[in-house]
N, C-alpha and C. Protein backbone atom coordinates (compact mmCIF):
# COMPACT_ATOMS: atom_id res chain seq x y z
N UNK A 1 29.25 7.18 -7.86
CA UNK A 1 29.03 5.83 -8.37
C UNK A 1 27.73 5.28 -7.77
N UNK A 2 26.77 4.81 -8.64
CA UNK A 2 25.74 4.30 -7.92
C UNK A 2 25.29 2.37 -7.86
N UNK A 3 25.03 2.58 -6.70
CA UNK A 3 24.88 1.41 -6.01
C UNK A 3 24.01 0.19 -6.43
N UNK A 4 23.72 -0.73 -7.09
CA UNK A 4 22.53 -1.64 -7.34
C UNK A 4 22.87 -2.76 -7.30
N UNK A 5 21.55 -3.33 -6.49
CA UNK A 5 21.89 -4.69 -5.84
C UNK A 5 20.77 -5.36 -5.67
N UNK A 6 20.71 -6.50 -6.12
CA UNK A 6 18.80 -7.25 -5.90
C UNK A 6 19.55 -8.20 -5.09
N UNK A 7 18.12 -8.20 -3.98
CA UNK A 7 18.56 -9.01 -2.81
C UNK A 7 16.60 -9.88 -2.87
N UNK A 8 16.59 -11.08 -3.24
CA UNK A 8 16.07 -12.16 -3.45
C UNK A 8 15.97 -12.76 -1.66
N UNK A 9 14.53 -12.01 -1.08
CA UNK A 9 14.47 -12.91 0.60
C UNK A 9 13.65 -13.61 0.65
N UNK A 10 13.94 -15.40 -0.13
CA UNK A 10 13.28 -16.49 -0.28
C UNK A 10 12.86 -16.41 1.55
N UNK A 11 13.62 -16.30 2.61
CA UNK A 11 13.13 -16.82 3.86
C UNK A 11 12.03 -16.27 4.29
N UNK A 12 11.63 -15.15 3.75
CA UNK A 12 10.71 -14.36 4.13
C UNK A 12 8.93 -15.69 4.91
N UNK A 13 8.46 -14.67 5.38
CA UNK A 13 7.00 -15.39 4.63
C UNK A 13 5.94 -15.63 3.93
N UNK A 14 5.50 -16.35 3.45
CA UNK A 14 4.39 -16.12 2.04
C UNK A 14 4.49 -15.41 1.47
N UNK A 15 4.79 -15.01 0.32
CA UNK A 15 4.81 -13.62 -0.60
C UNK A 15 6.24 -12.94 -0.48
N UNK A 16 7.09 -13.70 -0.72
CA UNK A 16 8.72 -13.70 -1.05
C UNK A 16 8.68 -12.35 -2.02
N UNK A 17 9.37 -11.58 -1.06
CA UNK A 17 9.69 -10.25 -1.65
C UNK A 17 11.53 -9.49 -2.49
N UNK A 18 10.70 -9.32 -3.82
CA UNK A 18 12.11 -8.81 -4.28
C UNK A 18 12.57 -7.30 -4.28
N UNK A 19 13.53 -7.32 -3.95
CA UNK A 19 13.85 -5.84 -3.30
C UNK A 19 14.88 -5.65 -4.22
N UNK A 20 14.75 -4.19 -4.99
CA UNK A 20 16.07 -3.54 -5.69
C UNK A 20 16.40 -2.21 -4.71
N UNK A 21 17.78 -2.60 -4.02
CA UNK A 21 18.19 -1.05 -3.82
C UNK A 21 19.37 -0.54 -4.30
N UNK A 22 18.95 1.37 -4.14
CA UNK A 22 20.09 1.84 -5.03
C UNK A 22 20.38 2.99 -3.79
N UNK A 23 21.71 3.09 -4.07
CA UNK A 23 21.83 4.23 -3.22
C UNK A 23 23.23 4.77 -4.11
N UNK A 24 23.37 6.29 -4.09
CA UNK A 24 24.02 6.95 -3.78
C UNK A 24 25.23 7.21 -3.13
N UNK A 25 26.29 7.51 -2.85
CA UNK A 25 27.25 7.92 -1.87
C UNK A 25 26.88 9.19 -1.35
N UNK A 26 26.56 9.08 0.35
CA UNK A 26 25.72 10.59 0.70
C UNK A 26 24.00 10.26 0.74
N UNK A 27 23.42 9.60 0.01
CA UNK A 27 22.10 9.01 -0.48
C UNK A 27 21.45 8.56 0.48
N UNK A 28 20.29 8.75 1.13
CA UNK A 28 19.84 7.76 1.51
C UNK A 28 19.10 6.75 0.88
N UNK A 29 19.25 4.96 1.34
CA UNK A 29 18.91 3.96 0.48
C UNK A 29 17.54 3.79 -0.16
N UNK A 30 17.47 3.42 -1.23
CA UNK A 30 16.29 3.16 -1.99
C UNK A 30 15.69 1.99 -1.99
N UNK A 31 14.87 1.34 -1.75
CA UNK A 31 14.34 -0.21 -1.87
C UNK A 31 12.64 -0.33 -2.36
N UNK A 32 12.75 -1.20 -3.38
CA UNK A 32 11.65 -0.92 -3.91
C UNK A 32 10.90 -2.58 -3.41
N UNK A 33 9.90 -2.23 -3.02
CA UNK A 33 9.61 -3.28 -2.51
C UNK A 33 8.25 -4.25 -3.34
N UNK A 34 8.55 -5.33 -3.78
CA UNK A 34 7.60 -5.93 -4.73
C UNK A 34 7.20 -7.64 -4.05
N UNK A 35 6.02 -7.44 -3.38
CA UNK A 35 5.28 -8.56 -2.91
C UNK A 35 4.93 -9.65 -4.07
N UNK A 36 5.78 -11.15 -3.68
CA UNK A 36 5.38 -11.91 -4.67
C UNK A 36 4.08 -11.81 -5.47
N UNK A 37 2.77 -11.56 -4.96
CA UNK A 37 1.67 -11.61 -5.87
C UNK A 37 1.73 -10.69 -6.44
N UNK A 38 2.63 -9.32 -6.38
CA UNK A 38 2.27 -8.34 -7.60
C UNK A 38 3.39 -8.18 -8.25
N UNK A 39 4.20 -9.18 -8.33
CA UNK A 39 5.60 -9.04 -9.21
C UNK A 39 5.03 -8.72 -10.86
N UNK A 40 3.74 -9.83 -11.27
CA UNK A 40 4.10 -9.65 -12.57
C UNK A 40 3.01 -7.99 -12.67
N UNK A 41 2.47 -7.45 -11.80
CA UNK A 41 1.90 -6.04 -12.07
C UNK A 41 3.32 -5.10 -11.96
N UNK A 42 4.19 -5.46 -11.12
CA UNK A 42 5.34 -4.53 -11.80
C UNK A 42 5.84 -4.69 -12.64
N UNK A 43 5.91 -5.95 -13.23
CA UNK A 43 6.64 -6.60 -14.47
C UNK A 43 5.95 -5.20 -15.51
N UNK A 44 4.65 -5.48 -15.78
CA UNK A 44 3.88 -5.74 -16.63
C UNK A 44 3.43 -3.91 -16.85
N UNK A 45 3.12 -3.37 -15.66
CA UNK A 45 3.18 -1.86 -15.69
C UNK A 45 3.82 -0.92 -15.00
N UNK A 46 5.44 -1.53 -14.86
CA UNK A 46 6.03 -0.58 -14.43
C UNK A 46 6.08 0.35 -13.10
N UNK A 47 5.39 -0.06 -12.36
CA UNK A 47 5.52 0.22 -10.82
C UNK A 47 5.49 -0.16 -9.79
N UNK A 48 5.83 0.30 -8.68
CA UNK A 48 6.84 -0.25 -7.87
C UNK A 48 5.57 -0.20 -6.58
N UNK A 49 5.09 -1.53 -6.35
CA UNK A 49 4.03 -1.12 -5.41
C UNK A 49 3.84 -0.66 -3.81
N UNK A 50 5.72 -0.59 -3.68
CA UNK A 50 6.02 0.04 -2.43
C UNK A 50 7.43 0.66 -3.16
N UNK A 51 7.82 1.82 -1.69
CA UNK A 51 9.50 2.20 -2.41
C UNK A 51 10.10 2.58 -1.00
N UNK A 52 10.79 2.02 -0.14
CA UNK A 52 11.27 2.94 1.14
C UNK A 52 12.45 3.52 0.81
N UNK A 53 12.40 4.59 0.94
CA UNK A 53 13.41 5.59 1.06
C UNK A 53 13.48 6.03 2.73
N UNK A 54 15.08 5.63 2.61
CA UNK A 54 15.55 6.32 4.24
C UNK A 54 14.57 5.86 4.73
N UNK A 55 13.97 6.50 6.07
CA UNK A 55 12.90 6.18 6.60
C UNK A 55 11.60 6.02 6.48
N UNK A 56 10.95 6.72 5.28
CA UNK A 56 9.44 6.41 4.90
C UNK A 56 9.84 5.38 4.02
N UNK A 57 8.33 4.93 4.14
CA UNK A 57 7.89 3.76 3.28
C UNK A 57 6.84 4.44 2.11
N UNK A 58 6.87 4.50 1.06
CA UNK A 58 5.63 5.17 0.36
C UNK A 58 4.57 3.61 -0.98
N UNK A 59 3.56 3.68 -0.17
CA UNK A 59 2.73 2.48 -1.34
C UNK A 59 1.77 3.04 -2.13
N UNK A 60 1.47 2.41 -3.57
CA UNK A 60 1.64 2.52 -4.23
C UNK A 60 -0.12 2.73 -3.89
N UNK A 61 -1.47 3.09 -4.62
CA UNK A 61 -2.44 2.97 -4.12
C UNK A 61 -3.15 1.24 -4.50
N UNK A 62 -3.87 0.91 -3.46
CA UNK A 62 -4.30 -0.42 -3.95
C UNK A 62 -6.41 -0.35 -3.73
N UNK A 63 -6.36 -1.03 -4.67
CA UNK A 63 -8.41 -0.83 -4.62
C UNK A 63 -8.90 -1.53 -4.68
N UNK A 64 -10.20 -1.27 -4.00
CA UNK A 64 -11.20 -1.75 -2.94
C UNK A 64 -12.40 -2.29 -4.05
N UNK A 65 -12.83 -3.59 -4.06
CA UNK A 65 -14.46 -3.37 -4.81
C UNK A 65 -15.11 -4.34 -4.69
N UNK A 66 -16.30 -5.00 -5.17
CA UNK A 66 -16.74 -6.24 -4.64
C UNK A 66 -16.34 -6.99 -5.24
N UNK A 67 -16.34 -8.25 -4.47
CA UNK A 67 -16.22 -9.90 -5.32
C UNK A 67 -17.21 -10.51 -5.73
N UNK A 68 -17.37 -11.31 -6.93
CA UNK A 68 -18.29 -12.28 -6.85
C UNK A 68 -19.76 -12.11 -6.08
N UNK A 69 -20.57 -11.95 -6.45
CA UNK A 69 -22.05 -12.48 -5.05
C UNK A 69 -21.79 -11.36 -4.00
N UNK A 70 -20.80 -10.53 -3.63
CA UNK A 70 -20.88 -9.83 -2.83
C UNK A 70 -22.16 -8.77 -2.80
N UNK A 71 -22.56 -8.04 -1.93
CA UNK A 71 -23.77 -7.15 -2.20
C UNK A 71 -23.41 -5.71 -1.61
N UNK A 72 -22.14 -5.99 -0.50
CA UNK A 72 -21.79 -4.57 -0.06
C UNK A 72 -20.75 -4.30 -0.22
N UNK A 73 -19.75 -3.27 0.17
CA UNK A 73 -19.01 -2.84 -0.53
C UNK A 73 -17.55 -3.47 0.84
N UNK A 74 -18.52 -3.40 2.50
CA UNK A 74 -17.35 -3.74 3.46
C UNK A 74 -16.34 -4.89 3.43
N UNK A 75 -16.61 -6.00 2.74
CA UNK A 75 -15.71 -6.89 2.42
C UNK A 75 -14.53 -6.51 1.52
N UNK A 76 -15.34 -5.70 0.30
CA UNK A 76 -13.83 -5.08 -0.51
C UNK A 76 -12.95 -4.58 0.22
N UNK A 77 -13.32 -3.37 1.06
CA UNK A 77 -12.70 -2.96 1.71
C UNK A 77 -11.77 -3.14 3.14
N UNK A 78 -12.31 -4.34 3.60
CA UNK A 78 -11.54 -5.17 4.33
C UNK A 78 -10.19 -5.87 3.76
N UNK A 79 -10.71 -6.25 2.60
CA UNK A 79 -9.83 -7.05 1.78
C UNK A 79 -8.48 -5.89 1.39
N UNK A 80 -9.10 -5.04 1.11
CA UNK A 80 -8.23 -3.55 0.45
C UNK A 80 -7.03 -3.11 2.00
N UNK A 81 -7.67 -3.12 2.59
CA UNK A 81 -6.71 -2.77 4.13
C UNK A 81 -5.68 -3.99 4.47
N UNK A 82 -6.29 -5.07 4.53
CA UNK A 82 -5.66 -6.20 4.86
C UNK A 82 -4.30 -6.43 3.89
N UNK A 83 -4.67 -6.03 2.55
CA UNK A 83 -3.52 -6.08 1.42
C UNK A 83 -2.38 -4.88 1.84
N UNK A 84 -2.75 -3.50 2.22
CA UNK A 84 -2.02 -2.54 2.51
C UNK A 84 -1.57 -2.85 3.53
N UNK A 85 -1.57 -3.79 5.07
CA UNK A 85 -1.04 -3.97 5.80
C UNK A 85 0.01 -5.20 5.43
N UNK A 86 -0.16 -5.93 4.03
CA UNK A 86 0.53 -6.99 3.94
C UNK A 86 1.96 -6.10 3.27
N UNK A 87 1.60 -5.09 2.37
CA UNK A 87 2.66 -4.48 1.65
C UNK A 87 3.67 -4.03 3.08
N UNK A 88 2.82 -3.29 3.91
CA UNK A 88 3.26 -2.67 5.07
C UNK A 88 4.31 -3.54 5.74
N UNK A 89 3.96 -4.78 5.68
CA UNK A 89 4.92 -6.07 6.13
C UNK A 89 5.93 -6.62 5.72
N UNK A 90 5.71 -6.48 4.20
CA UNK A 90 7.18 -6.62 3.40
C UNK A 90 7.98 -6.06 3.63
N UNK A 91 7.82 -4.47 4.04
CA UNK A 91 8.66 -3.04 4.12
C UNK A 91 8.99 -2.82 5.59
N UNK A 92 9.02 -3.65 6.15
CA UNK A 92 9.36 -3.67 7.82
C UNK A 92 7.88 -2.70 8.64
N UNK A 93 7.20 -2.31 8.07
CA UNK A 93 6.27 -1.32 8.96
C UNK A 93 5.15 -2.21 9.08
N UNK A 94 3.93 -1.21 9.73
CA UNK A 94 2.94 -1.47 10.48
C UNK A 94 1.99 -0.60 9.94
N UNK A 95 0.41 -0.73 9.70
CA UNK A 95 -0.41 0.20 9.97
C UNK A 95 -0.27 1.60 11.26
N UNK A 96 0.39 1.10 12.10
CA UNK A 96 0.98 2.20 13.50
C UNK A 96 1.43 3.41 12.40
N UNK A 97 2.36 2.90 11.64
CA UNK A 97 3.86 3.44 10.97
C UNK A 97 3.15 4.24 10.29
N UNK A 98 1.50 4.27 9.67
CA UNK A 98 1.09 4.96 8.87
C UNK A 98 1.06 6.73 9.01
N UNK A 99 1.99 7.62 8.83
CA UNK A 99 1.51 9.23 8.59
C UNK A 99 0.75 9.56 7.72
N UNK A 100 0.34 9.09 6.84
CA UNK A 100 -0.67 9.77 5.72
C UNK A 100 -0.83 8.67 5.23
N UNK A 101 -2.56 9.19 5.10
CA UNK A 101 -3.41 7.90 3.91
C UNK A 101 -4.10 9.14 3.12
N UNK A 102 -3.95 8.61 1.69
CA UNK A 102 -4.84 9.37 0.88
C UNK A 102 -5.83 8.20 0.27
N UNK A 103 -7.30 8.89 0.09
CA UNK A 103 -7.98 7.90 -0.04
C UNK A 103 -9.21 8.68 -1.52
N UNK A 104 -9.80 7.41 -2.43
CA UNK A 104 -10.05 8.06 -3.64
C UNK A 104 -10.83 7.21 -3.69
N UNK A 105 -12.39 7.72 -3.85
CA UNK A 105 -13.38 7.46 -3.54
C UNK A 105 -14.49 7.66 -4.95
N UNK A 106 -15.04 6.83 -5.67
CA UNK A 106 -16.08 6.66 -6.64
C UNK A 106 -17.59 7.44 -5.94
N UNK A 107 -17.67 6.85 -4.97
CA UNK A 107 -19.29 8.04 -4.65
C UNK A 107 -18.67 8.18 -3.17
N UNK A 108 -17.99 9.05 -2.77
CA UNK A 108 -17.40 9.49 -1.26
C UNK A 108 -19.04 9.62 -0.43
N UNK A 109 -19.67 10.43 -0.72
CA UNK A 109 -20.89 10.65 0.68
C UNK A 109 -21.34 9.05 0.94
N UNK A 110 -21.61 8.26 -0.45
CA UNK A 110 -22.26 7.32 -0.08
C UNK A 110 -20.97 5.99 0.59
N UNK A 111 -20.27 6.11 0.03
CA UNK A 111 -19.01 5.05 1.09
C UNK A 111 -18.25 5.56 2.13
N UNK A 112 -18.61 7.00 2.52
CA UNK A 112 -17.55 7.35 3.69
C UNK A 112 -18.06 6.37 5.20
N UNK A 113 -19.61 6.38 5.31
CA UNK A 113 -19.61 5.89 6.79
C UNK A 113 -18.78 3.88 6.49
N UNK A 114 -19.15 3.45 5.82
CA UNK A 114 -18.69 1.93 5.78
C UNK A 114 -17.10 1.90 5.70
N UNK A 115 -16.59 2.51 4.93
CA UNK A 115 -14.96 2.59 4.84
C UNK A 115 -14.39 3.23 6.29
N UNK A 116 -15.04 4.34 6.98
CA UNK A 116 -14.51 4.74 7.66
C UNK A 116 -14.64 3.67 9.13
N UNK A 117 -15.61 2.58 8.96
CA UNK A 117 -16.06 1.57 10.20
C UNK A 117 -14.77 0.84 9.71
N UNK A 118 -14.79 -0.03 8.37
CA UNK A 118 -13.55 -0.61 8.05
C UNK A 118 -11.95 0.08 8.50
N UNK A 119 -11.98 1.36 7.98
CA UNK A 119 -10.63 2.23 8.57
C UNK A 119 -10.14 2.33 9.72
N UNK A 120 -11.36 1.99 11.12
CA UNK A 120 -10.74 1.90 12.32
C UNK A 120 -10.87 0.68 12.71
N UNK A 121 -10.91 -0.76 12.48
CA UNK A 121 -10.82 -1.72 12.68
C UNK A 121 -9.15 -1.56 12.27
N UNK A 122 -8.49 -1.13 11.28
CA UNK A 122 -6.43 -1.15 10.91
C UNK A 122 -6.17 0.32 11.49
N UNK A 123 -6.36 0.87 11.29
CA UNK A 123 -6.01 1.93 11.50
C UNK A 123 -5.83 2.73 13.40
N UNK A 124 -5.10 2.51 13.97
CA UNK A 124 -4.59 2.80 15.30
C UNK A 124 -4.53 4.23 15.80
N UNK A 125 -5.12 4.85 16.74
CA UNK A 125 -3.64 6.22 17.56
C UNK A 125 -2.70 5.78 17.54
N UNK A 126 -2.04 7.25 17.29
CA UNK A 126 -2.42 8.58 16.67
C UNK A 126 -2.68 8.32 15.42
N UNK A 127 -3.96 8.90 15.05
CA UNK A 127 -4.19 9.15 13.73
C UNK A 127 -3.53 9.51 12.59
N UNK A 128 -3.18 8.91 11.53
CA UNK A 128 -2.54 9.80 10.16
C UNK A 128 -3.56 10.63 9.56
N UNK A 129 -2.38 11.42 8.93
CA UNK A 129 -2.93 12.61 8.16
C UNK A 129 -3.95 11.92 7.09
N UNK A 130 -5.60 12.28 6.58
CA UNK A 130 -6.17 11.55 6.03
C UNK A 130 -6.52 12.47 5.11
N UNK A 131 -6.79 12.55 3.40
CA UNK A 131 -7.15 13.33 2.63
C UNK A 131 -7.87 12.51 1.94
N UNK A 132 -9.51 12.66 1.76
CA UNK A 132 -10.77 11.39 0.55
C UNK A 132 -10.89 12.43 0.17
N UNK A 133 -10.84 11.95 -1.30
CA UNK A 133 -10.79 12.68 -2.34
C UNK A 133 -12.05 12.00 -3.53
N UNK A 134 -12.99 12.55 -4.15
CA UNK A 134 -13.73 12.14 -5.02
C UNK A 134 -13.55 12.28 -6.33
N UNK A 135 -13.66 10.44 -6.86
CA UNK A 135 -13.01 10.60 -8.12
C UNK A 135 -14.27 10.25 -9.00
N UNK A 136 -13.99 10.45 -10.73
CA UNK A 136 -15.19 9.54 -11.49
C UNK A 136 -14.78 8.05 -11.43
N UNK A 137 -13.60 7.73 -11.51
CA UNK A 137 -13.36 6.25 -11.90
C UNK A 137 -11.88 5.98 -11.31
N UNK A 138 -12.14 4.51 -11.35
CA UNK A 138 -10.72 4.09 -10.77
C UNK A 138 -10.49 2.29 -11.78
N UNK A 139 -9.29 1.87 -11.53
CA UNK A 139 -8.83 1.25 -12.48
C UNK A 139 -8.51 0.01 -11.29
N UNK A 140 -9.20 -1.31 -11.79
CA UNK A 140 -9.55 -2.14 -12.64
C UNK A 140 -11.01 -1.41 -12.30
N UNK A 141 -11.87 -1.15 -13.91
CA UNK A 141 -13.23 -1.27 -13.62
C UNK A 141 -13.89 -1.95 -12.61
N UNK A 142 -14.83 -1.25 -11.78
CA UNK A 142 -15.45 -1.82 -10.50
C UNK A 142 -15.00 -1.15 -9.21
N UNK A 143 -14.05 -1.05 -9.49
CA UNK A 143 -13.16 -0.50 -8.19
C UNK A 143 -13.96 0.92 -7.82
N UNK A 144 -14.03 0.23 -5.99
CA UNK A 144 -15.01 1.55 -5.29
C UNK A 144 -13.58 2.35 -5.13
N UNK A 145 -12.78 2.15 -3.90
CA UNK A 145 -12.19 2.85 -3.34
C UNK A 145 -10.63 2.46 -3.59
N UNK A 146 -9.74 4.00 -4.03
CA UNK A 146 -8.36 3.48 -4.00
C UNK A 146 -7.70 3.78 -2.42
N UNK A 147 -6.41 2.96 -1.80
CA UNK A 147 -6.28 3.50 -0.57
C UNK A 147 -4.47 3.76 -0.65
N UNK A 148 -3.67 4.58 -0.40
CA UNK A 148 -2.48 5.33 -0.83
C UNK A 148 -2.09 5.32 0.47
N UNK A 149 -1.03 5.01 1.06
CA UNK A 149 -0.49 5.74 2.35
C UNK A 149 0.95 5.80 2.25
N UNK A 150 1.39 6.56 3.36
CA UNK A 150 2.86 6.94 3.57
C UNK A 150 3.16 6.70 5.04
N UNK A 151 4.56 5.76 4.99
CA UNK A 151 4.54 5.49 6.79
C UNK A 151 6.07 5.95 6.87
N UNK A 152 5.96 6.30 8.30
CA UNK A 152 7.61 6.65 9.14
C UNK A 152 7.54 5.46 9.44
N UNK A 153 8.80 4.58 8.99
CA UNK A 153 9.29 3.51 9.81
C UNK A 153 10.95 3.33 9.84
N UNK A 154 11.33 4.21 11.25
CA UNK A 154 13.01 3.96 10.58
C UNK A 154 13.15 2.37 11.14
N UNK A 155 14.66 2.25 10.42
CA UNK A 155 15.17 0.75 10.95
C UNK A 155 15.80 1.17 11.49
N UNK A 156 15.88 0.22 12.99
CA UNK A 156 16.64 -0.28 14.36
C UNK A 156 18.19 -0.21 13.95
């Protein structure tokens, strides 16, 4: 018999997160984790911009690009980390919690040194497993860099 249950945590802070979990008998639990500002991007395309299972947390990739008047690319990418640590927050974890980042890159030689100055400003020892990967394009047009990770975070 399977399990489903939406649990609505108005107390949260800023960015009231709705959580569907399902579990199994035997299963470990499923929780999909959807940060108020991207409810209507799950609404709207169907994915789930975090999902913890059992102990990992897995997010969804989120991307990096300039704003407005911007001229370099390190602000996107500040902005891009800062969002992955907010998902990270909904889901009980931490940038710490991170084991693997996969990272997807529009011109990799020319953005590895700036992303990688941005990457250790969040990014802590021990290092996660890191795989940049070079792509032609990424989605919303503009977008330099996508950033993907996977964290161990069991609950207490």
């Amino acid at each position: 018999m399977r399990l489903s249950l939406l649990i609505a945590a108005l107390f949260l802070l800023p960015g009231c997160v709705t959580a569907t979990v399902t579990a199994t008998p035997g299963e470990a639990l499923r929780e999909t984790i959807i940060p108020t500002n991207q409810r209507r991007a799950y609404d709207e395309y169907h994915y789930a911009p975090a999902v913890r299972a059992g102990d990992y947390v897995f997010l969804s990739g989120i991307v990096a690009g300039m704003g407005p008047g911007e001229t370099d690319a390190e602000a996107g990418y500040d902005r891009a980390f800062r969002a992955v640590a907010a998902t990270l927050r909904e889901a009980d974890a931490e940038w710490a919690d991170v084991v693997e980042m996969t990272t997807y890159h529009t011109d990799l030689p020319a953005q590895f040194e700036t992303f990688s100055r941005v990457k250790d400003r969040y990014v802590p020892e021990p290092y996660p497993a890191w795989t940049a990967i070079d792509v032609d394009r990424l989605l919303p047009d503009g977008g330099l860099v996508e950033i993907r990770v996977i964290a161990y975070a069991p609950r207490d």
